[in-house]
C-alpha atoms as a PDB file:
ATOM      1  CA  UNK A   1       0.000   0.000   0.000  1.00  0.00           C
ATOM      2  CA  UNK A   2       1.526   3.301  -0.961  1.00  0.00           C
ATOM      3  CA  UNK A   3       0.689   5.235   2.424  1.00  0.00           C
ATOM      4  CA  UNK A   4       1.818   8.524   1.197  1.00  0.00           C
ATOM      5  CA  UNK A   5      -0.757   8.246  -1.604  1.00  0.00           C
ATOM      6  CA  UNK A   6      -3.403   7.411   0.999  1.00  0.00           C
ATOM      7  CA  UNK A   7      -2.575  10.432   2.905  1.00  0.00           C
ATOM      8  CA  UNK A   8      -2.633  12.874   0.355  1.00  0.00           C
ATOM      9  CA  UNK A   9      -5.742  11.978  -1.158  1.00  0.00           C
ATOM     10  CA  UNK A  10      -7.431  11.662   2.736  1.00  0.00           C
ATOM     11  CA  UNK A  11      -5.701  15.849   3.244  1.00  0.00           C
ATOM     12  CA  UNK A  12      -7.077  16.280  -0.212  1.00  0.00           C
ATOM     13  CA  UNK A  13     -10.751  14.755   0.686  1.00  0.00           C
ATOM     14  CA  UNK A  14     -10.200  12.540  -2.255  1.00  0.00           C
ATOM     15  CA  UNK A  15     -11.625   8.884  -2.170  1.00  0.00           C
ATOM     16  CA  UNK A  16     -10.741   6.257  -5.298  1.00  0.00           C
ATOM     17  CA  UNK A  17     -13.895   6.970  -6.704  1.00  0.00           C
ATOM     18  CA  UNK A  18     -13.140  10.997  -6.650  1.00  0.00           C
ATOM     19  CA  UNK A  19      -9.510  10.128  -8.164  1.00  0.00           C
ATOM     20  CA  UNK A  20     -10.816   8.284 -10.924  1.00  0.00           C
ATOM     21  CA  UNK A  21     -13.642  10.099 -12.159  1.00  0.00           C
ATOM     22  CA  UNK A  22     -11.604  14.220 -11.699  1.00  0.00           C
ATOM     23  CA  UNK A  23      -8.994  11.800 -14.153  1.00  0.00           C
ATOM     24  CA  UNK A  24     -11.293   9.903 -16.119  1.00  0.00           C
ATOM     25  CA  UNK A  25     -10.211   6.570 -15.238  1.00  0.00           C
ATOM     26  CA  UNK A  26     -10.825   3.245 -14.284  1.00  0.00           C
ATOM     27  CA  UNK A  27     -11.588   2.609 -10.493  1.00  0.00           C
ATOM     28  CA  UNK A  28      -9.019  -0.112 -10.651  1.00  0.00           C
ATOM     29  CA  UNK A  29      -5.846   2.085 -12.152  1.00  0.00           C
ATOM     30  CA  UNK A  30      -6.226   4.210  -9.112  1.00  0.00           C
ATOM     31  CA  UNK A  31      -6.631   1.182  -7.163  1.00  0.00           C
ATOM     32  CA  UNK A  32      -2.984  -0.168  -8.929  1.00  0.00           C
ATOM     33  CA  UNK A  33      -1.284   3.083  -7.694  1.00  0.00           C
ATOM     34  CA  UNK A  34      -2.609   2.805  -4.152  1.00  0.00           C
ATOM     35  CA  UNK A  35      -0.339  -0.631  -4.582  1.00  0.00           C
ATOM     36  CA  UNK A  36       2.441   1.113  -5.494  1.00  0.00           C
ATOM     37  CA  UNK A  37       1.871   0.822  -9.386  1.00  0.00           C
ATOM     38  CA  UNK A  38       3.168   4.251 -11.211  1.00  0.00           C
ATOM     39  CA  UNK A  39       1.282   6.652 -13.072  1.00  0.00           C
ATOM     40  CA  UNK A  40       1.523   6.916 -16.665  1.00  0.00           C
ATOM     41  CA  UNK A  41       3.436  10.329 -17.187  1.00  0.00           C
ATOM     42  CA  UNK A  42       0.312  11.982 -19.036  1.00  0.00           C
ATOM     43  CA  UNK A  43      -1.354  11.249 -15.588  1.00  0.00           C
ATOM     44  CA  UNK A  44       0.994  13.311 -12.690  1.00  0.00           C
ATOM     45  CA  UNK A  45       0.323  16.557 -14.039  1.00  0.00           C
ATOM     46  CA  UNK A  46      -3.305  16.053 -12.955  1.00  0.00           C
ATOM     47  CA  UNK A  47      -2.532  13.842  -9.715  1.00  0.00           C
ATOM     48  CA  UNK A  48      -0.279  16.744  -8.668  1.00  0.00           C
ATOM     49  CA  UNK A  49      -2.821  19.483  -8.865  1.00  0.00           C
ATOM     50  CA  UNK A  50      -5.312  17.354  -7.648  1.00  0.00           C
ATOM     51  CA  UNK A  51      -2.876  16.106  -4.439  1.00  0.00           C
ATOM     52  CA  UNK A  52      -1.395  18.978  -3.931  1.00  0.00           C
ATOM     53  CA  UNK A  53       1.879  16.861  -3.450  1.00  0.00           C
ATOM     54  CA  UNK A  54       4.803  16.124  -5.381  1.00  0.00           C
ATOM     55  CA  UNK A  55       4.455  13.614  -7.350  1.00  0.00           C
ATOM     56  CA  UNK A  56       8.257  12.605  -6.622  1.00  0.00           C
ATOM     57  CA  UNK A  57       7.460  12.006  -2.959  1.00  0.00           C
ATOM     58  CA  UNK A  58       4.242  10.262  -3.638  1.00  0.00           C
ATOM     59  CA  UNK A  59       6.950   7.633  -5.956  1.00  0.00           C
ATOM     60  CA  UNK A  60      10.217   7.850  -4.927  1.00  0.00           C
ATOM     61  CA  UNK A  61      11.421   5.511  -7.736  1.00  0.00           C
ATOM     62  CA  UNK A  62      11.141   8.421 -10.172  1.00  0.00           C
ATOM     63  CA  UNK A  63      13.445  10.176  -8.670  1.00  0.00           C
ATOM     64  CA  UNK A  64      15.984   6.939  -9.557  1.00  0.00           C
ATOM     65  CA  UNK A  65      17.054   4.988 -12.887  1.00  0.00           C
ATOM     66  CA  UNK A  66      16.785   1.802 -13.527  1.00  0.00           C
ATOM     67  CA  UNK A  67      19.511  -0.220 -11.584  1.00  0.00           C
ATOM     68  CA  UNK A  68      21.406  -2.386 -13.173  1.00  0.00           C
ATOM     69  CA  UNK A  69      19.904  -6.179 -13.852  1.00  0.00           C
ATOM     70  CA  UNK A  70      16.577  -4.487 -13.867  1.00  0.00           C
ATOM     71  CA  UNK A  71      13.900  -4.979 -16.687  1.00  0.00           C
ATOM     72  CA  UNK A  72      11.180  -1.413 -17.481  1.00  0.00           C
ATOM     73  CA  UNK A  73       7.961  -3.662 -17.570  1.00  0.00           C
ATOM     74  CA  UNK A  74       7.161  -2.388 -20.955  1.00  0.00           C
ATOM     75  CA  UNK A  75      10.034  -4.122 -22.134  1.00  0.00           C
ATOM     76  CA  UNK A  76       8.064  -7.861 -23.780  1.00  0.00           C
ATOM     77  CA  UNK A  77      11.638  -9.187 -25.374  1.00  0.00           C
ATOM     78  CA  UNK A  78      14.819  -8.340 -26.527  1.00  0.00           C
ATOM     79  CA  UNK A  79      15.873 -10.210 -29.827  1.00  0.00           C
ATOM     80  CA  UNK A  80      19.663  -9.697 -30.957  1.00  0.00           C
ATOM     81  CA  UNK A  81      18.749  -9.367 -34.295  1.00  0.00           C
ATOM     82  CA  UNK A  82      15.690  -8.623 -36.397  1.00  0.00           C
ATOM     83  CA  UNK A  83      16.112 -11.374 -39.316  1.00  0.00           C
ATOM     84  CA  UNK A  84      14.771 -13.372 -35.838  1.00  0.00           C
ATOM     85  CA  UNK A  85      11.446 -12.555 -35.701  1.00  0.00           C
ATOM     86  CA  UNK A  86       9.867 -14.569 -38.443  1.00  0.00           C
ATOM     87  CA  UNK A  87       7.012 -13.785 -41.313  1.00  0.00           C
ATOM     88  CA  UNK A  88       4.666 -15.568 -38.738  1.00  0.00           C
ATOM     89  CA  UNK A  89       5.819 -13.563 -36.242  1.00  0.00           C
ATOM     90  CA  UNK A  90       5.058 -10.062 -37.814  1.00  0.00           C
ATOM     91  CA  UNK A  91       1.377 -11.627 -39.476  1.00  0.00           C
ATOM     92  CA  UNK A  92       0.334 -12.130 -35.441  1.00  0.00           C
ATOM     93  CA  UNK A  93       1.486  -9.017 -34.369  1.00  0.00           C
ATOM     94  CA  UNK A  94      -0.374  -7.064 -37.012  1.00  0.00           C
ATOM     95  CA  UNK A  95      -3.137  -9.538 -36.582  1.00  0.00           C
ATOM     96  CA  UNK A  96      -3.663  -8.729 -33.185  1.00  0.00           C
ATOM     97  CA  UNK A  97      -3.976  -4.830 -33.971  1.00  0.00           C
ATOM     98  CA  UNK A  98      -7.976  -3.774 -33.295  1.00  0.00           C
ATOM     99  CA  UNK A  99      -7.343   0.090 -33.991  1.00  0.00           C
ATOM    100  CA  UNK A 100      -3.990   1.540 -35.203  1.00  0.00           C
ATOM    101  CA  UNK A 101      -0.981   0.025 -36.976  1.00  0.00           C
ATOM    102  CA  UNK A 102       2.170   2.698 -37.451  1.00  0.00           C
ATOM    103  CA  UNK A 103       5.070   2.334 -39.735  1.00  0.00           C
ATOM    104  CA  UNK A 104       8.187   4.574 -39.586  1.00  0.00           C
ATOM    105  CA  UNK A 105      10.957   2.862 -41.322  1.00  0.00           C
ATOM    106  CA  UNK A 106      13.230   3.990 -44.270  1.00  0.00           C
ATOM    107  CA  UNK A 107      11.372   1.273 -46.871  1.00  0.00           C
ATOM    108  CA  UNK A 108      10.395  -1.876 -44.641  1.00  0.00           C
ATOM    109  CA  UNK A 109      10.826  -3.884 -48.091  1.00  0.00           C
ATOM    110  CA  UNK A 110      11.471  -6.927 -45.958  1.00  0.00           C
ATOM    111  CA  UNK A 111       7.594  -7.035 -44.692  1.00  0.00           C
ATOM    112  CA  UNK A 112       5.762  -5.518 -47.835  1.00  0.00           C
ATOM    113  CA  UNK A 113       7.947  -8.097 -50.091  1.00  0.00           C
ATOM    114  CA  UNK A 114       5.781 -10.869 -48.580  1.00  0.00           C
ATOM    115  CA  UNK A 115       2.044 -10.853 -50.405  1.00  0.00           C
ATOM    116  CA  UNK A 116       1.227 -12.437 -47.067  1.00  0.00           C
ATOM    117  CA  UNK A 117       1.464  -9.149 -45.202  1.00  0.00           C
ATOM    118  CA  UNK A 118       0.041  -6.610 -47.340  1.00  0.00           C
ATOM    119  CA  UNK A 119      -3.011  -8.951 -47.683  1.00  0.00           C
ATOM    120  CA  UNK A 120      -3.299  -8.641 -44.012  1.00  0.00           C
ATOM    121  CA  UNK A 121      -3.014  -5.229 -44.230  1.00  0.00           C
ATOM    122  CA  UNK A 122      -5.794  -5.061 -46.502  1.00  0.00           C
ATOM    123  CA  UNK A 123      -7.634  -7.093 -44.542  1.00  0.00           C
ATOM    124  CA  UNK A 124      -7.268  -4.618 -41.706  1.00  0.00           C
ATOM    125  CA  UNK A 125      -8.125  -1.754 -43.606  1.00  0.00           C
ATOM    126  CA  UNK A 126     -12.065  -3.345 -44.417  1.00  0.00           C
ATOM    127  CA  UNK A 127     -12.295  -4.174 -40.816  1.00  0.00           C
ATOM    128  CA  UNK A 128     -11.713  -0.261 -39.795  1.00  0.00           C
ATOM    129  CA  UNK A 129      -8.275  -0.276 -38.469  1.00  0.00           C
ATOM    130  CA  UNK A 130      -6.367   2.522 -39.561  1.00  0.00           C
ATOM    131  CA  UNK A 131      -3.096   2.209 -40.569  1.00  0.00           C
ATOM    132  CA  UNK A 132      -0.534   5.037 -41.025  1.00  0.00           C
ATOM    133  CA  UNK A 133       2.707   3.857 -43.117  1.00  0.00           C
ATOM    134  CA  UNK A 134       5.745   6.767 -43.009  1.00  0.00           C
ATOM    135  CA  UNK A 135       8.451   5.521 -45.614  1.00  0.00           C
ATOM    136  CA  UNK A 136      11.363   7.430 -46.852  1.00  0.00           C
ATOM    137  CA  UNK A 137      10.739   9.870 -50.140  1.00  0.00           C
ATOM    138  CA  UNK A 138      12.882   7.873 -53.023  1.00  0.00           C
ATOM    139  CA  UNK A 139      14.639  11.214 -53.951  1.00  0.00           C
ATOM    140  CA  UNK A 140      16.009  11.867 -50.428  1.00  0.00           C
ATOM    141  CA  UNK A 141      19.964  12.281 -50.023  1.00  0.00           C
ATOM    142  CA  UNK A 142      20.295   8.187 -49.129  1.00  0.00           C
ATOM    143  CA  UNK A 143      18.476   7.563 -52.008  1.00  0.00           C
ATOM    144  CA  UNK A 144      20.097  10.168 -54.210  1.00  0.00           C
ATOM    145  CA  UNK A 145      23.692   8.513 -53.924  1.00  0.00           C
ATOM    146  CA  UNK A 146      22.498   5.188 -54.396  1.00  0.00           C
ATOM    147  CA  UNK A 147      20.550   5.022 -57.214  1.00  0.00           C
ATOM    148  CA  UNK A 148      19.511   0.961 -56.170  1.00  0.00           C
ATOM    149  CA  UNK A 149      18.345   2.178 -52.970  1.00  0.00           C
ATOM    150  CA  UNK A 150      16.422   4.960 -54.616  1.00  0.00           C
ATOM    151  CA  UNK A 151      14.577   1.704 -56.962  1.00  0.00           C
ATOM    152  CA  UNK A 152      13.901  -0.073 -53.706  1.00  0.00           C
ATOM    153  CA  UNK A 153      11.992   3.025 -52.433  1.00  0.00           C
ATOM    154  CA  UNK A 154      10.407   2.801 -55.242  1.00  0.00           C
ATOM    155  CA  UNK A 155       9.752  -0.508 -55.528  1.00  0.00           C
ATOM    156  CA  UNK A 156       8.466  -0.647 -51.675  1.00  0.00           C
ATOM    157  CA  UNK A 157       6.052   2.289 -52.619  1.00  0.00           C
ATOM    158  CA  UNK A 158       4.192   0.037 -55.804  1.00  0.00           C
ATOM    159  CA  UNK A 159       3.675  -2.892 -53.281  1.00  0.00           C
ATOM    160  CA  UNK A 160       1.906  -0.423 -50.835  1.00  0.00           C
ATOM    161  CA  UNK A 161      -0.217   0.625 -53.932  1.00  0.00           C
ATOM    162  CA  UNK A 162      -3.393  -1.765 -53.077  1.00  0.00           C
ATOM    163  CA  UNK A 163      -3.377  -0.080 -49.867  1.00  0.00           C
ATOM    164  CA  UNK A 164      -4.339   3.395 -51.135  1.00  0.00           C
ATOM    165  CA  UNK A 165      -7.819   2.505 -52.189  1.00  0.00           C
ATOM    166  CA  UNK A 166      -8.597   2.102 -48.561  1.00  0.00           C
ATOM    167  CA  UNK A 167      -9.524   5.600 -46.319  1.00  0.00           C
ATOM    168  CA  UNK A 168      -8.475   3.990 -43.037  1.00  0.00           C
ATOM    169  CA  UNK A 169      -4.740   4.266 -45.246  1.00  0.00           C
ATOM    170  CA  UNK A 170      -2.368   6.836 -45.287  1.00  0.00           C
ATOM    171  CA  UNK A 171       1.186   6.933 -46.477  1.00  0.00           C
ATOM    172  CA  UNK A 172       3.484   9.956 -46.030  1.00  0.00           C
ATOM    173  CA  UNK A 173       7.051  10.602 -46.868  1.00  0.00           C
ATOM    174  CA  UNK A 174       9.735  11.436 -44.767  1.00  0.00           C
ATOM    175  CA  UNK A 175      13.303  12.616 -45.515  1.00  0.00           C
ATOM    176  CA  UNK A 176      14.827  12.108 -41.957  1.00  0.00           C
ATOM    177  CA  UNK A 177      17.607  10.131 -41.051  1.00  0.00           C
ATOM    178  CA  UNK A 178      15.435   7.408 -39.433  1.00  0.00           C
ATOM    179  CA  UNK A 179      17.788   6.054 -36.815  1.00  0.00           C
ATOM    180  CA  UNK A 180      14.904   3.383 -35.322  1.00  0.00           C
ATOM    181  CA  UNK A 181      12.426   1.882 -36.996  1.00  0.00           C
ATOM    182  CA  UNK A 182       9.043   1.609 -35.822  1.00  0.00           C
ATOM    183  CA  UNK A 183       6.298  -1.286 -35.883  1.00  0.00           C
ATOM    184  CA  UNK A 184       3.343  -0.341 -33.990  1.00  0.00           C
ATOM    185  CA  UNK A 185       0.293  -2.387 -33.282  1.00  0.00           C
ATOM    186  CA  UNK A 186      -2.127  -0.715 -31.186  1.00  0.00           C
ATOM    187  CA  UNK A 187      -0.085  -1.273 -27.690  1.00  0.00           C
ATOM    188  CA  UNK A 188       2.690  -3.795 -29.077  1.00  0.00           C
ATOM    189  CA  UNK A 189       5.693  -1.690 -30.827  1.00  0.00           C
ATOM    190  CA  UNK A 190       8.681  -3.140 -32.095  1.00  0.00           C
ATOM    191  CA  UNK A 191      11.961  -1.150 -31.693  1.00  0.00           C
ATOM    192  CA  UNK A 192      14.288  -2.357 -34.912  1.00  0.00           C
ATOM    193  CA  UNK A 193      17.812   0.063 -33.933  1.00  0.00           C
ATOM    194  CA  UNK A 194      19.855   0.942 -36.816  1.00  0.00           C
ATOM    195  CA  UNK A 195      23.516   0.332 -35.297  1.00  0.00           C
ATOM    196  CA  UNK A 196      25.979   2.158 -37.695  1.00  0.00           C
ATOM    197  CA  UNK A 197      27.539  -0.237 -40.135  1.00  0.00           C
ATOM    198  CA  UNK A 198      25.191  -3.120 -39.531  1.00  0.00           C
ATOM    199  CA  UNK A 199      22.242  -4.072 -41.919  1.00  0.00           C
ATOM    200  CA  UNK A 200      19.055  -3.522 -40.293  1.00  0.00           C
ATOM    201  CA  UNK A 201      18.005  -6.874 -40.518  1.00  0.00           C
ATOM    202  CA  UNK A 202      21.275  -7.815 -38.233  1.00  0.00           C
ATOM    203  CA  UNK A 203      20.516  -4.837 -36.018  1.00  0.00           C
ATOM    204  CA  UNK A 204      19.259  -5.510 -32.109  1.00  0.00           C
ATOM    205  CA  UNK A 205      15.499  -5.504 -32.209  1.00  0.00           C
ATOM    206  CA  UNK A 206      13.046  -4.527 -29.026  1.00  0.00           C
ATOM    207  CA  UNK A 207       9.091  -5.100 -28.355  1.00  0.00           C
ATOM    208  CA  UNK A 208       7.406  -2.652 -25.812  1.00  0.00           C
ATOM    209  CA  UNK A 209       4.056  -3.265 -24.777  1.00  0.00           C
ATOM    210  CA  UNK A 210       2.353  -0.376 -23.381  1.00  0.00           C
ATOM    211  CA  UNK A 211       1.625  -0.302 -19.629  1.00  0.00           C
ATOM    212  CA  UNK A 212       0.449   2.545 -17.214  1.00  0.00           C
ATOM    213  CA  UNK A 213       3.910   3.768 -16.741  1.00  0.00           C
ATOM    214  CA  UNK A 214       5.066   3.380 -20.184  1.00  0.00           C
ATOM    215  CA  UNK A 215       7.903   6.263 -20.596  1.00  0.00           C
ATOM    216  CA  UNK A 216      10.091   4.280 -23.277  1.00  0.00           C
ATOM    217  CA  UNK A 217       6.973   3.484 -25.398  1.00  0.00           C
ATOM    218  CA  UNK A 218       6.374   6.800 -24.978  1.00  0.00           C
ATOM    219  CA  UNK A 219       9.480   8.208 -26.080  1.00  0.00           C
ATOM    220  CA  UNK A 220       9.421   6.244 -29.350  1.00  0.00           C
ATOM    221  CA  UNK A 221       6.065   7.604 -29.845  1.00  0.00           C
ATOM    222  CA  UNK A 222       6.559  10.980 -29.691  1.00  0.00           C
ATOM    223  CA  UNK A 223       9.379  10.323 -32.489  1.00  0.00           C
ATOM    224  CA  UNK A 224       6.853   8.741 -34.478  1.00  0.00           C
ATOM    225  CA  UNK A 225       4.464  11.405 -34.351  1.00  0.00           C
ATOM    226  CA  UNK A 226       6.954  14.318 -34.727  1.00  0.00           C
ATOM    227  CA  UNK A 227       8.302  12.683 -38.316  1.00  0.00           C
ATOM    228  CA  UNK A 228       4.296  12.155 -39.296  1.00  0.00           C
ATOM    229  CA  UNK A 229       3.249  15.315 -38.526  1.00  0.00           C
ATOM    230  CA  UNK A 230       6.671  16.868 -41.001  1.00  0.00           C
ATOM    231  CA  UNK A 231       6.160  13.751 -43.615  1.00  0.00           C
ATOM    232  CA  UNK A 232       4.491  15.085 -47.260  1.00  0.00           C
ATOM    233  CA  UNK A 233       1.121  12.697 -47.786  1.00  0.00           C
ATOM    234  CA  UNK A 234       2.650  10.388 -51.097  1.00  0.00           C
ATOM    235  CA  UNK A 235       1.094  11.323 -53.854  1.00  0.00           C
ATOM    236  CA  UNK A 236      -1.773   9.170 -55.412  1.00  0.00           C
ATOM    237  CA  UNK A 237      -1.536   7.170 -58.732  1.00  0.00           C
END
């Protein structure tokens, strides 16, 4: 039991019921903190005003980092290289995804090669998930000194073609250095690091799952969202 929770919300004549509906949440999150789970980041802003308190002395272990031999919870598994994580593997995570599926990659030709997965995709699409794919613009500097990667870009941007009949699609181009890419199915996202002078597919590889104190999943997302929002929409035909 977190007692210094318990007390501020008793000074702040706060029961769990109060908590949760001021912060429009689930009886049973606030019910997690009073057990010593912490608050999703979005969350303290709002438990601080409310409180009254610091958040920091409500959960000490924000003040520290994680020690070493620890695991973040978000953190689902750790593979050593991408290559593996198999075809099936990728066809159940995007299977599992019920409302979003993100992409931010340089060309992800190694999924959209295999008919299997942009079938799924489509197959997403009629069923109302939406799907936002962020790939690299074929004329970008990479691209421009290598004319073959410039034809992959290319190439990657045909087999997404089937895709664009569907309004839950969109597909934007980036010309950032992308220095992780990004898999995202609704809370699972998959962390592909681009270590310099190793291929991607040989390149450590990490799956987050988001939880109520997810600050790494958070990080990546933010990333995500700051290349969508700057990305050109592709154009159509």
């Amino acid at each position: 039991m977190n007692e210094v929770l318990r007390r501020a919300m008793y000074d702040a004549g706060l029961t769990e019921l109060d908590l949760s509906v001021e912060l429009s949440v689930d009886p049973k999150t606030v019910r997690n903190w009073m057990r010593g789970q912490v608050p999703h980041p979005g969350r303290r802003a709002s438990l601080e005003r409310l409180l009254g308190v610091d958040v920091n002395v409500v959960w000490p272990e924000l003040n520290s980092s994680v020690r070493m031999g620890d695991r973040p919870s978000e953190l689902a598994a750790v593979y050593p290289r991408r290559d593996l994580l198999k075809s099936q593997d990728w066809l159940a995570l995007f299977d599992g995804a019920r409302s979003r599926v993100d992409l931010l990659t340089f060309s992800a030709s190694f999924l959209l090669d295999d008919s299997q997965i942009i079938q799924l995709f489509e197959r997403k699409c009629a069923e109302g998930v939406r799907m936002r794919f962020a790939l690299a613009l074929p004329n970008n500097e990479s691209a421009e000194a290598d004319e073959a990667v410039a034809d992959q870009l290319r190439g990657t941007l045909r087999l997404v073609k089937p895709l664009l009949r569907f309004d839950r699609f969109q597909l934007r181009l980036h010309r950032d250095v992308v220095y992780s890419s990004l898999y995202r199915a609704d809370d699972d996202l998959i962390v592909n690091q681009h270590a310099y002078g190793v291929p991607a597919a040989e390149s450590p590889l990490f799956h987050y799952r988001r939880t109520e104190s997810s600050e790494i999943f958070d990080a990546y997302e933010t990333s995500l969202e700051t290349i969508w929002s700057m990305a050109a929409p592709a154009p159509l035909g």
